[in-house]
C-alpha atoms as a PDB file:
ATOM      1  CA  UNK A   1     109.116 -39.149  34.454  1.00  0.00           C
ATOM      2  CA  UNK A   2     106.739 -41.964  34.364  1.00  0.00           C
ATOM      3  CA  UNK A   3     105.829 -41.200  38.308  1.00  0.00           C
ATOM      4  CA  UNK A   4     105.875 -37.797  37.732  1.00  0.00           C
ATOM      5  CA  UNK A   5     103.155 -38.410  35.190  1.00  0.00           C
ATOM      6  CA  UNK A   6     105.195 -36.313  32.475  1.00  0.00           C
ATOM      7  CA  UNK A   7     104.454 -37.123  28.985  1.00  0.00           C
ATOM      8  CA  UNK A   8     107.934 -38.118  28.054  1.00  0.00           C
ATOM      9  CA  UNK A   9     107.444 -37.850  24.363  1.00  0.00           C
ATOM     10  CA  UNK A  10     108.686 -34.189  24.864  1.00  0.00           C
ATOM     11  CA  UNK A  11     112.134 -35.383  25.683  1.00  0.00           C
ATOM     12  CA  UNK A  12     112.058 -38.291  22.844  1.00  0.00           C
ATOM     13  CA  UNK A  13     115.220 -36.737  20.801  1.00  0.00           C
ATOM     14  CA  UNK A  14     117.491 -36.038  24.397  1.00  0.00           C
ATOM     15  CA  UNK A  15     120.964 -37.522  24.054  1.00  0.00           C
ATOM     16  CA  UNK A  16     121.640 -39.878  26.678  1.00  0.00           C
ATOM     17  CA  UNK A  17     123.282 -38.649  29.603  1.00  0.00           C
ATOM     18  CA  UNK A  18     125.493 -40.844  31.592  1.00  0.00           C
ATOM     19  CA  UNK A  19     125.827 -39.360  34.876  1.00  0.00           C
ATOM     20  CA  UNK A  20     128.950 -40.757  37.674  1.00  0.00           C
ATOM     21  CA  UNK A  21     128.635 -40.884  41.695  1.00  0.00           C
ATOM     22  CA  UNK A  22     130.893 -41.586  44.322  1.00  0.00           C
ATOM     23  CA  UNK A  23     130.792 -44.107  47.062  1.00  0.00           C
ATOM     24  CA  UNK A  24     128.799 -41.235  49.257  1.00  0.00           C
ATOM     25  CA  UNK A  25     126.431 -41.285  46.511  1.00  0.00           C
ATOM     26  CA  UNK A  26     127.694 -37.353  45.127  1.00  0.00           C
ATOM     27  CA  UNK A  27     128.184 -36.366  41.665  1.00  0.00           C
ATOM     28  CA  UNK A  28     132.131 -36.263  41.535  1.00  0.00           C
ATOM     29  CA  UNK A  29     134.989 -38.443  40.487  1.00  0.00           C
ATOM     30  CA  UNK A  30     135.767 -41.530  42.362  1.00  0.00           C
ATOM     31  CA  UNK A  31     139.507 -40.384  42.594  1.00  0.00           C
ATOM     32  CA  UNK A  32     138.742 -36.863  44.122  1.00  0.00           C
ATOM     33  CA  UNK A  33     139.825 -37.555  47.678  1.00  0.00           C
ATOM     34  CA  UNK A  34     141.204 -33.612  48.086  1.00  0.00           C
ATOM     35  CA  UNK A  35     139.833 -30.186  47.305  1.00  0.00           C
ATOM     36  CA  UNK A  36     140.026 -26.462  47.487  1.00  0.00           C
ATOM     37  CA  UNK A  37     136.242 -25.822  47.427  1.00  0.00           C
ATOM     38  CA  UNK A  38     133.002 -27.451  48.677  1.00  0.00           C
ATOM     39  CA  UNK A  39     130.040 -26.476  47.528  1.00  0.00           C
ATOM     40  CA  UNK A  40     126.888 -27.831  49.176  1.00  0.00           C
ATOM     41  CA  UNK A  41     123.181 -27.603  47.839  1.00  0.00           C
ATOM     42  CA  UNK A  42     120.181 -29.529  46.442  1.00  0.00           C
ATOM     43  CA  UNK A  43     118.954 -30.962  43.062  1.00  0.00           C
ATOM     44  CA  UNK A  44     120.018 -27.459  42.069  1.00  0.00           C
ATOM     45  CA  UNK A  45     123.878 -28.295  42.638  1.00  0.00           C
ATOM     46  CA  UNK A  46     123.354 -32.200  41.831  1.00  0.00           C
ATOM     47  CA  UNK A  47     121.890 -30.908  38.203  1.00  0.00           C
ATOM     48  CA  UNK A  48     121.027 -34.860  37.544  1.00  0.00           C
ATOM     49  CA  UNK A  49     119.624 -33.601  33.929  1.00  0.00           C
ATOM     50  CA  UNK A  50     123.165 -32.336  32.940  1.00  0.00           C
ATOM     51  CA  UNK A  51     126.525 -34.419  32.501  1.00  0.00           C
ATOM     52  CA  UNK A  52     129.066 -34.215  34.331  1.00  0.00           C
ATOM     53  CA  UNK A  53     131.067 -31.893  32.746  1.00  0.00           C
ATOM     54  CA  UNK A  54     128.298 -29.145  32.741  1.00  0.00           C
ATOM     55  CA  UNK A  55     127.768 -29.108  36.143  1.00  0.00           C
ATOM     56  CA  UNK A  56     128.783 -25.679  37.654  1.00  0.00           C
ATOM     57  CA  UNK A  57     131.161 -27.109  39.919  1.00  0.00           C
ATOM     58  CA  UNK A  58     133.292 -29.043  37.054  1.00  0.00           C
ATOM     59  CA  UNK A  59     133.313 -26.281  35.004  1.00  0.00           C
ATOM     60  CA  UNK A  60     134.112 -23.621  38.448  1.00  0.00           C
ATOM     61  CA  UNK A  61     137.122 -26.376  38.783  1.00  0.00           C
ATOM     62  CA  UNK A  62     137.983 -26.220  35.501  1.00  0.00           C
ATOM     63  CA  UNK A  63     137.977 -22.339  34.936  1.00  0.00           C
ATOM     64  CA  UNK A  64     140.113 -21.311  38.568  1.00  0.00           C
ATOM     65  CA  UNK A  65     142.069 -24.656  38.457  1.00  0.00           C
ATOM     66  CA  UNK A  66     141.458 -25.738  41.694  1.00  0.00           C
ATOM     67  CA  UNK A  67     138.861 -28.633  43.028  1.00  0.00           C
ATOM     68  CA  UNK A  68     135.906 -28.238  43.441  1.00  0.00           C
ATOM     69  CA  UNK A  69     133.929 -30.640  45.192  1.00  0.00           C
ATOM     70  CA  UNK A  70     129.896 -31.325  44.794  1.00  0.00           C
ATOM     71  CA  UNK A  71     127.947 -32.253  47.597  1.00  0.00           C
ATOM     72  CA  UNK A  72     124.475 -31.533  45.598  1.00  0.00           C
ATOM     73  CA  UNK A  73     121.448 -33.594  46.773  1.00  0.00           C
ATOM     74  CA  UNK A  74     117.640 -33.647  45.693  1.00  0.00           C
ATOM     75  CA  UNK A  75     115.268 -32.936  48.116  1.00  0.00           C
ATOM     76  CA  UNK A  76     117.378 -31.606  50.663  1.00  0.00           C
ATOM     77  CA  UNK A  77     117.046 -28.140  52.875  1.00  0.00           C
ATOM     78  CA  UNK A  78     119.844 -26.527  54.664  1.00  0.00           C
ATOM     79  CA  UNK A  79     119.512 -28.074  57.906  1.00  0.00           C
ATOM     80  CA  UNK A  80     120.379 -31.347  55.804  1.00  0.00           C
ATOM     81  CA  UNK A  81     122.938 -29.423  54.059  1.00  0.00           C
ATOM     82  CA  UNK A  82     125.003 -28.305  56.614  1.00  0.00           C
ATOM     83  CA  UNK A  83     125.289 -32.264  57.915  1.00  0.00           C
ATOM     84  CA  UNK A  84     126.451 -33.309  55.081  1.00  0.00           C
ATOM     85  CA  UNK A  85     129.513 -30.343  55.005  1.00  0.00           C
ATOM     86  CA  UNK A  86     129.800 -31.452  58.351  1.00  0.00           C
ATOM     87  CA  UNK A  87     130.132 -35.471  57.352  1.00  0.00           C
ATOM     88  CA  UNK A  88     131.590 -35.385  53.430  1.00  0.00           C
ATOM     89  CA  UNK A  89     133.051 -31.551  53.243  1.00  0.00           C
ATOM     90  CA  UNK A  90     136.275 -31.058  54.734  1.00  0.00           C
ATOM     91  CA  UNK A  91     139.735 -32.374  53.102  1.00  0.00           C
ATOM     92  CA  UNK A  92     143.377 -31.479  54.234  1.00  0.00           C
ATOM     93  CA  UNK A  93     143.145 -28.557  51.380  1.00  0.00           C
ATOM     94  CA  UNK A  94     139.383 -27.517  52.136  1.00  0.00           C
ATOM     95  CA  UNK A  95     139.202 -23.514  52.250  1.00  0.00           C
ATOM     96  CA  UNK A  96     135.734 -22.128  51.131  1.00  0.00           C
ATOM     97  CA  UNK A  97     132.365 -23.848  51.898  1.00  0.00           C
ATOM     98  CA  UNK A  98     129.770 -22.564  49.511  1.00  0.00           C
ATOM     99  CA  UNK A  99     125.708 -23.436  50.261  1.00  0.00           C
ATOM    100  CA  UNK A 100     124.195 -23.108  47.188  1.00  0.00           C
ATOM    101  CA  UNK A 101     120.925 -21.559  48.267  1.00  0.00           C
ATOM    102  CA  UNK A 102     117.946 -21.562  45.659  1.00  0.00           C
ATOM    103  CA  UNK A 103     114.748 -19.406  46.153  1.00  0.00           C
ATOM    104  CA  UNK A 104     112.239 -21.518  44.502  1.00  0.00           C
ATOM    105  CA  UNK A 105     111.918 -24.102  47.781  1.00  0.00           C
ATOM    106  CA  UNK A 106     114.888 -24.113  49.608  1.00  0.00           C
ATOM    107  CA  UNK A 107     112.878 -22.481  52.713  1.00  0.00           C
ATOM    108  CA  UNK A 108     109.964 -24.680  52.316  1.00  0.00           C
ATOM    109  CA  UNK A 109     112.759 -27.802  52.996  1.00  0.00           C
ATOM    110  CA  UNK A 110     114.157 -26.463  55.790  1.00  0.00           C
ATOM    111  CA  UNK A 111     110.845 -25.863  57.194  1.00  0.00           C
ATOM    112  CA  UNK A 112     110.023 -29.778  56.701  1.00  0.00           C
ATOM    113  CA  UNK A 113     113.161 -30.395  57.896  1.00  0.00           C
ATOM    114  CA  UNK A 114     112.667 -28.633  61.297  1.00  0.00           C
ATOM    115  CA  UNK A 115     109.212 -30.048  61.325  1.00  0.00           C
ATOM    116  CA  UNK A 116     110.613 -33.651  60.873  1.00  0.00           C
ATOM    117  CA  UNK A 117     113.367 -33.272  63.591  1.00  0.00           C
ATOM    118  CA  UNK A 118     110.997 -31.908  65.535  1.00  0.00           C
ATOM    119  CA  UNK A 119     108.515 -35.566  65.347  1.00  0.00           C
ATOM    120  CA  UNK A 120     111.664 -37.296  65.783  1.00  0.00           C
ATOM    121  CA  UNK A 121     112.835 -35.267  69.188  1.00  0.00           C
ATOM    122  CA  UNK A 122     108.809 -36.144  69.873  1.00  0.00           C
ATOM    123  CA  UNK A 123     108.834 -39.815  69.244  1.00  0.00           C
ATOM    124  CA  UNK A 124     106.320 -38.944  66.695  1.00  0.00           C
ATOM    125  CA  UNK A 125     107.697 -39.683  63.518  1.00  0.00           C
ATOM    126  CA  UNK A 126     106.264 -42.110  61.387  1.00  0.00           C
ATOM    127  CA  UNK A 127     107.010 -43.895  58.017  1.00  0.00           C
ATOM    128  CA  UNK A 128     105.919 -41.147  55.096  1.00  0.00           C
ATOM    129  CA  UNK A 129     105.400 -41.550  51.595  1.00  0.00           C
ATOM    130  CA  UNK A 130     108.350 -39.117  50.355  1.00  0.00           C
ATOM    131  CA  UNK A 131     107.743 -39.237  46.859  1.00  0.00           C
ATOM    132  CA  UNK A 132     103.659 -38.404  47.450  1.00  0.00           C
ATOM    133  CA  UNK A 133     104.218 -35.564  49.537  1.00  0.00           C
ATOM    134  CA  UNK A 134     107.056 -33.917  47.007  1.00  0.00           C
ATOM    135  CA  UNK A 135     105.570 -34.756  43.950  1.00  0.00           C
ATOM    136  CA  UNK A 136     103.192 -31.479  44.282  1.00  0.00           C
ATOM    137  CA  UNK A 137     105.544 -28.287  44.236  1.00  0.00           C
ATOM    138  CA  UNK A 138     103.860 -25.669  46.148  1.00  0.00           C
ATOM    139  CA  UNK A 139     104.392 -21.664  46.109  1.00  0.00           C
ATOM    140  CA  UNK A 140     106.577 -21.148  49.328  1.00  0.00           C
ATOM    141  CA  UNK A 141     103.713 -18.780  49.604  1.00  0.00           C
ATOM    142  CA  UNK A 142     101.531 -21.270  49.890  1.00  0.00           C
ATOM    143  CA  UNK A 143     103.273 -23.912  51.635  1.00  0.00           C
ATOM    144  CA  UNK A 144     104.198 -21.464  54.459  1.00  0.00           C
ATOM    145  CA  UNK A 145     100.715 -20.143  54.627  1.00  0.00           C
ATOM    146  CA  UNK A 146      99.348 -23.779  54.979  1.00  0.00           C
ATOM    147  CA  UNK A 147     101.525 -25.445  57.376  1.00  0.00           C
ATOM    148  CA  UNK A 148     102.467 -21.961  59.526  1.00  0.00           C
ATOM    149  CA  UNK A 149      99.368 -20.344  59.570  1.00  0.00           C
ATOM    150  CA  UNK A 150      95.725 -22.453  59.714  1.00  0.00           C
ATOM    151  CA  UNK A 151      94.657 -21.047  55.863  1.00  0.00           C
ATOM    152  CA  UNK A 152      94.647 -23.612  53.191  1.00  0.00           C
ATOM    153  CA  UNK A 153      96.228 -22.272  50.154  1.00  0.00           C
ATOM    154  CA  UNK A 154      95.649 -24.211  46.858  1.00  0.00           C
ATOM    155  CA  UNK A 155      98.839 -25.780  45.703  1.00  0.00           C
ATOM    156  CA  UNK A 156     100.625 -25.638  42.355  1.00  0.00           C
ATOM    157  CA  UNK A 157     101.374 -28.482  40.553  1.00  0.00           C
ATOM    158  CA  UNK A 158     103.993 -29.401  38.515  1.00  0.00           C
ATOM    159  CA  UNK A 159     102.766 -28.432  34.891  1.00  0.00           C
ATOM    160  CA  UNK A 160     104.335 -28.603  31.284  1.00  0.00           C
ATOM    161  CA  UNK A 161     103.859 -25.144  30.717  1.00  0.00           C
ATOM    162  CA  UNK A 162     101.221 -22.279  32.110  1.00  0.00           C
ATOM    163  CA  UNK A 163     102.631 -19.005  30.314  1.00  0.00           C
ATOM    164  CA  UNK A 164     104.152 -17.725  27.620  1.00  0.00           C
ATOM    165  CA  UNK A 165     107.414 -15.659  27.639  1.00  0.00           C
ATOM    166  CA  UNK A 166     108.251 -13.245  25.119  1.00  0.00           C
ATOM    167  CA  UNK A 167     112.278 -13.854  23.566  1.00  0.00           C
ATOM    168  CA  UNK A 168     114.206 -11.149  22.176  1.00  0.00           C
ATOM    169  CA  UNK A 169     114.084 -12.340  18.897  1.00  0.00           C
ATOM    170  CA  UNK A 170     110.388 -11.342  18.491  1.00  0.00           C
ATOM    171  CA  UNK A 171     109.104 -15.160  18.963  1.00  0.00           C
ATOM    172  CA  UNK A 172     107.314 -16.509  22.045  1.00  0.00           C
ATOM    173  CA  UNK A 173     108.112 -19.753  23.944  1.00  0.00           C
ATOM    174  CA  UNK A 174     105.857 -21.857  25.871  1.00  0.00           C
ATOM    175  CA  UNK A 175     107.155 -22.385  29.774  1.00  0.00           C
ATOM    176  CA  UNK A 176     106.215 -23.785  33.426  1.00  0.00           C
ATOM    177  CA  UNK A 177     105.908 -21.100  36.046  1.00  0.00           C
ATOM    178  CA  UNK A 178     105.776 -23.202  39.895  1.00  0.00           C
ATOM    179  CA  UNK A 179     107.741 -20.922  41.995  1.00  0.00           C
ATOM    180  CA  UNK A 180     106.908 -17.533  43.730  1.00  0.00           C
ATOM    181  CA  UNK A 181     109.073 -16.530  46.059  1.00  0.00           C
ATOM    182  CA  UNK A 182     108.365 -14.559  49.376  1.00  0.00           C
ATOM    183  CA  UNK A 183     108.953 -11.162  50.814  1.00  0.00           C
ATOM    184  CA  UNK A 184     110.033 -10.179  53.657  1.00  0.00           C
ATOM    185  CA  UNK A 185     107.142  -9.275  54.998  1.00  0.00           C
ATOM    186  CA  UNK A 186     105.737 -12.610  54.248  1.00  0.00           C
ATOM    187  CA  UNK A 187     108.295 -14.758  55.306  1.00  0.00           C
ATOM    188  CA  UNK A 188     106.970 -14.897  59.461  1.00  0.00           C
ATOM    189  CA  UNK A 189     108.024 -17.683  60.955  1.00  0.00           C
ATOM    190  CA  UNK A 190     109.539 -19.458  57.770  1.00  0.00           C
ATOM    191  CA  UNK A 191     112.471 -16.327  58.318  1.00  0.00           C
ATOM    192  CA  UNK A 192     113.329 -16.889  61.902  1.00  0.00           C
ATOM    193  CA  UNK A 193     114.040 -20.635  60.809  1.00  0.00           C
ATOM    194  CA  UNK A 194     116.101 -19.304  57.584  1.00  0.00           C
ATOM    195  CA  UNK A 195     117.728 -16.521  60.117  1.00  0.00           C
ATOM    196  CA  UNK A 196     118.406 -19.617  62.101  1.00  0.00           C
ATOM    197  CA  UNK A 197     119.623 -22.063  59.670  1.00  0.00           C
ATOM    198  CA  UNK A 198     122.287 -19.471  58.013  1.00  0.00           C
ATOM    199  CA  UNK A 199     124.005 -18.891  61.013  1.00  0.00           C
ATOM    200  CA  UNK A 200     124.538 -22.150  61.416  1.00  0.00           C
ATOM    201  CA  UNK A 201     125.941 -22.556  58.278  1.00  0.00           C
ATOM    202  CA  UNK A 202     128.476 -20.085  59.250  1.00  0.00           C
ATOM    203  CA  UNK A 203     129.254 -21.388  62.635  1.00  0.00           C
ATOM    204  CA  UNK A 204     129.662 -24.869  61.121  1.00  0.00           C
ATOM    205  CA  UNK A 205     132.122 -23.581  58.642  1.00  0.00           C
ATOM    206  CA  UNK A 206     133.749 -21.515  60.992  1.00  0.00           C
ATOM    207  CA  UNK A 207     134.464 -24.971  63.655  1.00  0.00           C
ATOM    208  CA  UNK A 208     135.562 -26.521  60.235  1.00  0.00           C
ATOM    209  CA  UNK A 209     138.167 -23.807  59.497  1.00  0.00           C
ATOM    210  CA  UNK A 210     136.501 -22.877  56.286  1.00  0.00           C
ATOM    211  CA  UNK A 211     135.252 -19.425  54.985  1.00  0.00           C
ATOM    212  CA  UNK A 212     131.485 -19.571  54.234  1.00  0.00           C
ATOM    213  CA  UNK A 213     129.793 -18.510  50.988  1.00  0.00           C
ATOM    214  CA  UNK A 214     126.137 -18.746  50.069  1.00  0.00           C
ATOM    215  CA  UNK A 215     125.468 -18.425  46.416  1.00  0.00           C
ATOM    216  CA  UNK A 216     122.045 -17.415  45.582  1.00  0.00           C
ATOM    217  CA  UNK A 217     119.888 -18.886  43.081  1.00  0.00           C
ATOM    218  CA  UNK A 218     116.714 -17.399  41.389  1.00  0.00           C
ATOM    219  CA  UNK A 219     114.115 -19.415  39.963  1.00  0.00           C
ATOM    220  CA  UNK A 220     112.938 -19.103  36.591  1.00  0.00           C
ATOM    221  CA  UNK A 221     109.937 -16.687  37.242  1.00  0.00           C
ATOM    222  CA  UNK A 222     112.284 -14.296  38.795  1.00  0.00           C
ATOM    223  CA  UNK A 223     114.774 -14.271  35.837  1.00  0.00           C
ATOM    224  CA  UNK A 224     112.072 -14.955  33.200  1.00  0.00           C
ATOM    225  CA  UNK A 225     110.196 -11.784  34.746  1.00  0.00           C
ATOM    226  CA  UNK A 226     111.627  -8.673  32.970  1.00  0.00           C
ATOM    227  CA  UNK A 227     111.041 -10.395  29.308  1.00  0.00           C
ATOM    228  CA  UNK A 228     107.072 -10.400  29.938  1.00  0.00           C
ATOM    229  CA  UNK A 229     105.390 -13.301  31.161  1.00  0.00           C
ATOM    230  CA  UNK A 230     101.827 -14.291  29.620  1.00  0.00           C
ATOM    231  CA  UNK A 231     100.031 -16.424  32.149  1.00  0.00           C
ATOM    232  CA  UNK A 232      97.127 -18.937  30.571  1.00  0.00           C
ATOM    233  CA  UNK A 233      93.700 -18.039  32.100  1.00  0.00           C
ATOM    234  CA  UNK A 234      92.975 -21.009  34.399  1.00  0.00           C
ATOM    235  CA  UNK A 235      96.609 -19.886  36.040  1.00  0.00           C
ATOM    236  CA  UNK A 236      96.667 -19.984  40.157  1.00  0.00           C
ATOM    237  CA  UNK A 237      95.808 -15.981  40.251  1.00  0.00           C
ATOM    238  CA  UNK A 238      98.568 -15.813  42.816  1.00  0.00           C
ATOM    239  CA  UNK A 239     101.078 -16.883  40.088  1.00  0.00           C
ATOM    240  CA  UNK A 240      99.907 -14.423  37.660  1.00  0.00           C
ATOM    241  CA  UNK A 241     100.264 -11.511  40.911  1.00  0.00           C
ATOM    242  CA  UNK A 242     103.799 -11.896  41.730  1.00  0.00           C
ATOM    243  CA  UNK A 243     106.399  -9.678  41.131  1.00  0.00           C
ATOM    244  CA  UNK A 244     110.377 -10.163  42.100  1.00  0.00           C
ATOM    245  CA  UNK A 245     110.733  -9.618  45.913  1.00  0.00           C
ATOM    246  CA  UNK A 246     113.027  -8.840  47.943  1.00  0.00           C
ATOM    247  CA  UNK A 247     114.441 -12.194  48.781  1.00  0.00           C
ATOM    248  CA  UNK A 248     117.838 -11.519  47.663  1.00  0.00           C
ATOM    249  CA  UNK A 249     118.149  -8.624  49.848  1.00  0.00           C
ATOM    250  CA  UNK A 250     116.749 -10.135  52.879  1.00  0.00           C
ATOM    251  CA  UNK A 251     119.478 -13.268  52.473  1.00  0.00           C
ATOM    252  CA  UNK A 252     122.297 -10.935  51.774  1.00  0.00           C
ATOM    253  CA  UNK A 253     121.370  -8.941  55.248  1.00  0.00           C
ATOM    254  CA  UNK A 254     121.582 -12.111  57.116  1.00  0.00           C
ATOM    255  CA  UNK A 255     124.391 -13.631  55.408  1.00  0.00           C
ATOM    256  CA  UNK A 256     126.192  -9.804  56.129  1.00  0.00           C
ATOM    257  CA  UNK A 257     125.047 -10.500  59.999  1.00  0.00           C
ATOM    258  CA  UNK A 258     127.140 -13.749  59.865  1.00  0.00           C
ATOM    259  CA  UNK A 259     130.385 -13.021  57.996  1.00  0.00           C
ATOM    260  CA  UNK A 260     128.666 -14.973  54.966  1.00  0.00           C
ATOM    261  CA  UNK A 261     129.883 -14.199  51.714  1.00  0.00           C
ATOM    262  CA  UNK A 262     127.148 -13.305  49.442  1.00  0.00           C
ATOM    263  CA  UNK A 263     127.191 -14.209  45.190  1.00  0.00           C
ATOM    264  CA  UNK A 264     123.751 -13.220  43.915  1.00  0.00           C
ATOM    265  CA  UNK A 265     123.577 -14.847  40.480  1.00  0.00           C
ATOM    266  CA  UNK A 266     120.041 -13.095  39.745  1.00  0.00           C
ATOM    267  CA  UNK A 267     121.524 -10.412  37.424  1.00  0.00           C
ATOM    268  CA  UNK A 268     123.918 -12.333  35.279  1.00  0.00           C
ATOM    269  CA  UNK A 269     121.330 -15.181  34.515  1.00  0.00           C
ATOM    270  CA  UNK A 270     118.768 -12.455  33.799  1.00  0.00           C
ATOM    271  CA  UNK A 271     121.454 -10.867  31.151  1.00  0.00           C
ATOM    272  CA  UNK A 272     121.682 -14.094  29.428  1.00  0.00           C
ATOM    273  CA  UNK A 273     117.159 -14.467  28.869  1.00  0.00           C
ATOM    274  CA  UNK A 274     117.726 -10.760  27.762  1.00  0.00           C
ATOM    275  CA  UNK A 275     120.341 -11.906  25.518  1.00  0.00           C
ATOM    276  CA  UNK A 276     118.396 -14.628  23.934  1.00  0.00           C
ATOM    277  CA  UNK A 277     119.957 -17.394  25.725  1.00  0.00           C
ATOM    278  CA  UNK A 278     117.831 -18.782  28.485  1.00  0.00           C
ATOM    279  CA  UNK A 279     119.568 -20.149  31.301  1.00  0.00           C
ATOM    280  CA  UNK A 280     116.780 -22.674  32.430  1.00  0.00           C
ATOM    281  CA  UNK A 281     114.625 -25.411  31.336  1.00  0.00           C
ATOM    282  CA  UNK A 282     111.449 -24.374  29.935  1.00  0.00           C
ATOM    283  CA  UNK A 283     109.311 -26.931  30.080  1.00  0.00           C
ATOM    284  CA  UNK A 284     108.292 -29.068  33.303  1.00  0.00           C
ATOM    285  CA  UNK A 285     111.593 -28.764  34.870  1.00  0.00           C
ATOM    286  CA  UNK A 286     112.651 -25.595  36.748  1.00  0.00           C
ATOM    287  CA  UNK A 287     116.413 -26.674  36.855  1.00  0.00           C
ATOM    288  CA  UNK A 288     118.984 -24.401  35.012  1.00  0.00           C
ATOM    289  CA  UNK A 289     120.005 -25.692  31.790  1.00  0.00           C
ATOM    290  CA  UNK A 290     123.696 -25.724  30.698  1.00  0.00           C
ATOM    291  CA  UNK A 291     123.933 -22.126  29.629  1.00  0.00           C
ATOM    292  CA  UNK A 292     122.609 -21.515  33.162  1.00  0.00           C
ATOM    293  CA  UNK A 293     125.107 -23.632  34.682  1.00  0.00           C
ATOM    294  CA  UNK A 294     127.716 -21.711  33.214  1.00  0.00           C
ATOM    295  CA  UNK A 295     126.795 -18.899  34.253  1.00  0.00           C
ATOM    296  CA  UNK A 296     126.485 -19.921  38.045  1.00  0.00           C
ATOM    297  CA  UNK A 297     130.082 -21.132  37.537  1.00  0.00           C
ATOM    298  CA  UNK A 298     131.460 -17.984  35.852  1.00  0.00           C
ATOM    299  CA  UNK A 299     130.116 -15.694  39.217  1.00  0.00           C
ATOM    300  CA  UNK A 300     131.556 -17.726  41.221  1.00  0.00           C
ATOM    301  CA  UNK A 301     134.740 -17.769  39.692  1.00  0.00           C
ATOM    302  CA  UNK A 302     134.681 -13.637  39.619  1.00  0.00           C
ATOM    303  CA  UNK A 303     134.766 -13.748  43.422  1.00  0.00           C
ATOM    304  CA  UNK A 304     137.452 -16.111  43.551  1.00  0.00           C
ATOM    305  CA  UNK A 305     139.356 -14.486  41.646  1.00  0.00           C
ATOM    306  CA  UNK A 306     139.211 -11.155  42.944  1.00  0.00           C
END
């Protein structure tokens, strides 16, 4: 928090939260060494602000009885993501490969992924401060619009809180807005890579003998949308513009095209803000909160089911 430059006074009265990794540095057991289910994604599937036995996989495990294993990482895009189903995913009992895809930057990390193996293939690579260059969160609006097109778009930073959002109860809650995510329209370039990177999900799947999912995750302005959002006045004016787009859609389509199963999670975690219970963090973070996590884990568990 400290190099975030977060005023941790606001998380004074958190329990401690003791969380366990295994040797490949992945939030499961040490003694899981076979399992039904992989599911693959970024600080969205690692959850590092929940314990262990909130995280959407343990309680997925927990609720269909079989294993479920979590091969969540921070800071990661697909193209990273598929290596690491490739490297950690497959046991003897491995059936269903889930990519756990969330809308608030997963594009913009594949695109610096592609960009990245692209200095390497170059030669051109050099030494980066990773921390510096993630430490602002940009709009994938305007991250695509800066580094695929030559128009600088001012960046959002990570704030405490920007809006206001109305709860069923009648009272109001202060929370951070970062994330706006694209059409289809806008996506460009940024959608031939995404086109790109989900059919290689399914094809590495597929060589692995495992049925691919993708799970979709919306980020808090989508789900916080519906209940009225009050921006502050100083607010990036494209923040206080957007409205939900068609994302979802355009990720089903292409996940259809590739024999993808598709869990959208948008509607159920949208129930639960209508219901009183928000599923995310409010504050700073844009991660889902336990209720959230829950939630992700009970859709999931519908489909396997079924």
């Amino acid at each position: 928090m400290d190099v975030l430059g977060i005023d941790s006074s606001d998380y004074q009265d958190e329990a401690t939260v003791a969380l366990n990794y295994d040797s490949d540095g992945f939030r499961n057991p040490s003694t899981l060494d076979d399992w039904e289910i992989v599911v693959v994604g970024d600080s969205f599937t690692e959850l590092g602000n929940l314990s262990d036995d909130q995280l959407f996989t343990s309680i997925l495990a927990s609720t269909v009885g079989k294993r479920v294993k979590n091969l969540g990482a921070s800071y990661t895009g697909t193209r990273t993501q598929i290596q690491y189903l490739s490297s950690f995913g497959k046991s003897d009992t491995t059936k269903i490969a889930v990519l756990a895809f969330f809308e608030g930057n997963d594009i913009e990390e594949t695109i610096s992924e592609v960009r990245r193996k692209a200095n390497i293939d170059l030669g051109e690579l050099s030494l980066n401060d990773f921390f510096g260059d993630n430490l602002i969160q940009t709009s994938l609006v305007g991250f695509i619009l800066d580094r695929i097109t030559d128009s600088p778009v001012e960046k959002i930073a990570i704030t405490r809180d920007n809006a206001e959002v109305q709860l069923p109860s009648g009272d109001t809650a202060r929370v951070g807005i970062n994330y706006m995510p694209l059409n289809e329209i806008q996506l460009g370039g940024a959608g031939a890579m995404m086109q790109t990177a989900i059919s290689d999900w399914a094809q590495m799947c597929q060589s692995q003998g495992l049925e691919p999912w993708l799970v979709y995750l919306p980020c808090k302005h989508r789900v916080l949308y519906p209940l009225g959002l009050r921006f502050d006045v100083d607010v990036n004016p494209l923040l206080k513009a957007w409205m939900p787009s068609d994302l979802p859609q355009w990720v089903n389509r292409e996940c259809q095209k590739n024999n993808v199963t598709f869990i959208d999670t948008t509607a159920a975690l949208i129930d639960s803000a209508r219901d009183g219970e928000i599923p995310f963090n409010l504050i700073y973070d844009t991660h889902l909160n336990a209720r959230g996590s829950a939630i992700v884990a009970a859709e999931l568990a519908d489909v396997l089911v079924q």
